[in-house]
Protein backbone atom coordinates (compact mmCIF):
# COMPACT_ATOMS: atom_id res chain seq x y z
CA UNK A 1 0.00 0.00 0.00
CA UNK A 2 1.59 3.42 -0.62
CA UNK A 3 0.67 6.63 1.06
CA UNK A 4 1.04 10.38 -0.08
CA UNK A 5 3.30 12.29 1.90
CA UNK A 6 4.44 16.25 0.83
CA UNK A 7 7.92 16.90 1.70
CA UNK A 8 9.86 20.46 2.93
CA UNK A 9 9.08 21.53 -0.79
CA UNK A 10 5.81 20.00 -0.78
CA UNK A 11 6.26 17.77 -3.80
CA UNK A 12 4.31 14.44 -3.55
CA UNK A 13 6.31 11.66 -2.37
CA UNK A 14 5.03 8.23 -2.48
CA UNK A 15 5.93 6.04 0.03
CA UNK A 16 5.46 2.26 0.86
CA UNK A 17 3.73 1.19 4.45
CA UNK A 18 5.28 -2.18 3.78
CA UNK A 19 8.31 -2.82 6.30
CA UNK A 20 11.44 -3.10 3.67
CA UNK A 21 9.47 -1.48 0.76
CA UNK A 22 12.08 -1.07 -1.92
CA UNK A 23 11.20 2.80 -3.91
CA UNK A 24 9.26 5.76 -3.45
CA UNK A 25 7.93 7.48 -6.49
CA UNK A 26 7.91 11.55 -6.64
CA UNK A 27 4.74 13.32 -7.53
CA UNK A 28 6.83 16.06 -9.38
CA UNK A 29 9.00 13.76 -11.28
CA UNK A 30 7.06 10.66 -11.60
CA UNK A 31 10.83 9.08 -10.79
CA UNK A 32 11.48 5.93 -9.23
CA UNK A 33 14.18 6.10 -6.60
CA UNK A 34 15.39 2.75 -5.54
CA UNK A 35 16.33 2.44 -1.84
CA UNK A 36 16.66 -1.75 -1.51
CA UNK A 37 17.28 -5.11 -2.93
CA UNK A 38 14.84 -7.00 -5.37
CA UNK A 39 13.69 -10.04 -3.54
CA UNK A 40 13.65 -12.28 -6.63
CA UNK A 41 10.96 -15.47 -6.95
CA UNK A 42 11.74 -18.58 -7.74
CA UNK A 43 9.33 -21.42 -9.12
CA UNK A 44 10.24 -24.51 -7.39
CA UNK A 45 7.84 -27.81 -7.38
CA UNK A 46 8.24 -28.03 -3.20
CA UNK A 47 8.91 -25.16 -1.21
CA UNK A 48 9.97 -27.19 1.97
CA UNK A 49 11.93 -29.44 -0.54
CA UNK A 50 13.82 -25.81 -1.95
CA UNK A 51 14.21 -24.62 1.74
CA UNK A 52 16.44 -27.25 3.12
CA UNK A 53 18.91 -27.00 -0.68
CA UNK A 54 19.03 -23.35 -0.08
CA UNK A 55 20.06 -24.08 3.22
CA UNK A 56 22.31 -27.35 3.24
CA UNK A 57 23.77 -26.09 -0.43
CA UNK A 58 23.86 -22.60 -0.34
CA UNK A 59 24.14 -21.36 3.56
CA UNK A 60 20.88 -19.93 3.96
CA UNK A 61 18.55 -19.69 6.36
CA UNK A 62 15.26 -20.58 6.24
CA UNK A 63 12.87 -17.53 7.33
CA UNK A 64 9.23 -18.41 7.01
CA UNK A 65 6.21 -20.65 5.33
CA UNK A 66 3.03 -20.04 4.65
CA UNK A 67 0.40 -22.10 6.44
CA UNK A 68 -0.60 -23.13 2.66
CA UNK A 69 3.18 -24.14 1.70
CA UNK A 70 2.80 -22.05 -1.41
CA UNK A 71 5.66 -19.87 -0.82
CA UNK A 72 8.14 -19.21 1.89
CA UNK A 73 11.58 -17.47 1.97
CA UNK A 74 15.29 -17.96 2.75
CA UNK A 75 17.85 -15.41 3.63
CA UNK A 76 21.95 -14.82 3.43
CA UNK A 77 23.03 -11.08 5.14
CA UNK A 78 21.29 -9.11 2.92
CA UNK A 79 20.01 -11.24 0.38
CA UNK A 80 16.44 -12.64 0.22
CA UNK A 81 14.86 -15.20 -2.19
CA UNK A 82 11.00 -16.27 -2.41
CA UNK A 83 10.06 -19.71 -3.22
CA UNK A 84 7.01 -20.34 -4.74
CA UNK A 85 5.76 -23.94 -5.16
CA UNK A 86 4.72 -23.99 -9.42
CA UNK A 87 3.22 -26.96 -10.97
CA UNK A 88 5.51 -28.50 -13.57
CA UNK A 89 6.24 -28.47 -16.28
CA UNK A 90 7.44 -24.10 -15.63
CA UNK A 91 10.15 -22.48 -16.58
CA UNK A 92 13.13 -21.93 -14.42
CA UNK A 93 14.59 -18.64 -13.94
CA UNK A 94 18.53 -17.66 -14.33
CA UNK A 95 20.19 -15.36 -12.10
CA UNK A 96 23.51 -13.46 -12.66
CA UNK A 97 25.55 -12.46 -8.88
CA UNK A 98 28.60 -10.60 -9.07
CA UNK A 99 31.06 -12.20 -6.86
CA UNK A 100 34.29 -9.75 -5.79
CA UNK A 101 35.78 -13.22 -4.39
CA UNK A 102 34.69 -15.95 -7.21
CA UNK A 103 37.22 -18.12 -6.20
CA UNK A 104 36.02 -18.43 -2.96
CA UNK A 105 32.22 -18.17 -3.34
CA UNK A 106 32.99 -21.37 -5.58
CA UNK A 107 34.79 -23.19 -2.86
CA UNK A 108 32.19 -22.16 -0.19
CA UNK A 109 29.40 -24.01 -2.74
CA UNK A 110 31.28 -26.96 -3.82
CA UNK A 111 32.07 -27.49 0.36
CA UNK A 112 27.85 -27.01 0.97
CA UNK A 113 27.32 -29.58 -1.66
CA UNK A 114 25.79 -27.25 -4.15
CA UNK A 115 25.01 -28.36 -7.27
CA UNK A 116 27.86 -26.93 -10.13
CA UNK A 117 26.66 -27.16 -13.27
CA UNK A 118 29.45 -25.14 -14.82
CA UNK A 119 33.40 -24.79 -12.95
CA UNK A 120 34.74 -21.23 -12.82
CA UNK A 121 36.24 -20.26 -16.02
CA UNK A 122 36.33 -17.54 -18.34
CA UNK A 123 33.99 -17.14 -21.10
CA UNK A 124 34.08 -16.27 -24.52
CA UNK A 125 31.82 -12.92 -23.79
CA UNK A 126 35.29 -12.24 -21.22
CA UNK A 127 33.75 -13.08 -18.25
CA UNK A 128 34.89 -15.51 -15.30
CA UNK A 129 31.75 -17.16 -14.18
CA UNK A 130 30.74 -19.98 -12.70
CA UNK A 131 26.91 -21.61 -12.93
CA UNK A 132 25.10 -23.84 -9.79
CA UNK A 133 21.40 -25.01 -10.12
CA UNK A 134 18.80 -26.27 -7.50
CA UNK A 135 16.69 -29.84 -7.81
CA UNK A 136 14.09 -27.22 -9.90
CA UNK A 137 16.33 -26.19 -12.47
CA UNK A 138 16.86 -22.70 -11.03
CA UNK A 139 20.79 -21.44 -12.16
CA UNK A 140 23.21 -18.56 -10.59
CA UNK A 141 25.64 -17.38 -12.20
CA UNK A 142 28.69 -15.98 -10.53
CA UNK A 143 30.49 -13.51 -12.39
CA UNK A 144 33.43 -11.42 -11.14
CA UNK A 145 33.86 -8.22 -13.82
């Protein structure tokens, strides 16, 4: 839900009432001004199921399910993904994560047990990437550059 609220100048500013809201949007301008992190969503066939991966394979935590097991989340510092249970077949989604330390985000994974589709190397488009899936078909790819 977003609320009107006039700043010093009085321009309309529009604000989110929903804790960790991510942009307010200026009357005057019509601008968006982003202020947080996307919280991506990710179609898996078993939320519970995609929990405990994200967990045992990637290091997150598991924050919180809905009664319905629809959708829940997990979290790492500052990083949040949804899981929402799809029926298959759907489409799996790719994500690309810059990682200053690729080296050792790869070692981290590979010790968790995450699944490495693709071994760091450097690409033909000049990057050094590396690509891990979940059991839905979800991919990250670390990049560094």
């Amino acid at each position: 839900m977003l609320r009107l609220q006039r700043d010093a100048r009085g321009i309309g500013v529009h604000h989110s009432e929903q804790p960790g809201a991510s942009m307010t949007t200026t009357e005057a301008t019509g601008s968006t001004i982003f202020a947080g992190q996307p919280v991506p969503e990710l179609p898996v066939a078993d939320v519970q199921r995609a929990q405990r991966y994200y967990r045992d394979a990637f290091g997150f935590t598991i924050g919180w399910l809905e009664a319905d097991r629809t959708i829940g989340a997990v979290s790492r510092g500052k990083v949040v993904i949804f899981l929402r249970k799809r029926t298959a077949p759907f489409e799996p989604v790719a994500h690309w994560v810059f990682a200053p330390e690729l080296d050792a985000s790869y070692e981290e994974l590979q010790a968790l047990g995450a699944t490495i589709v693709d071994p760091p190397a450097v690409k033909p488009w000049g990057i050094r990437q590396f690509t891990v899936s979940d059991p839905d078909g979800n991919v990250f790819h670390f990049h560094q550059g």
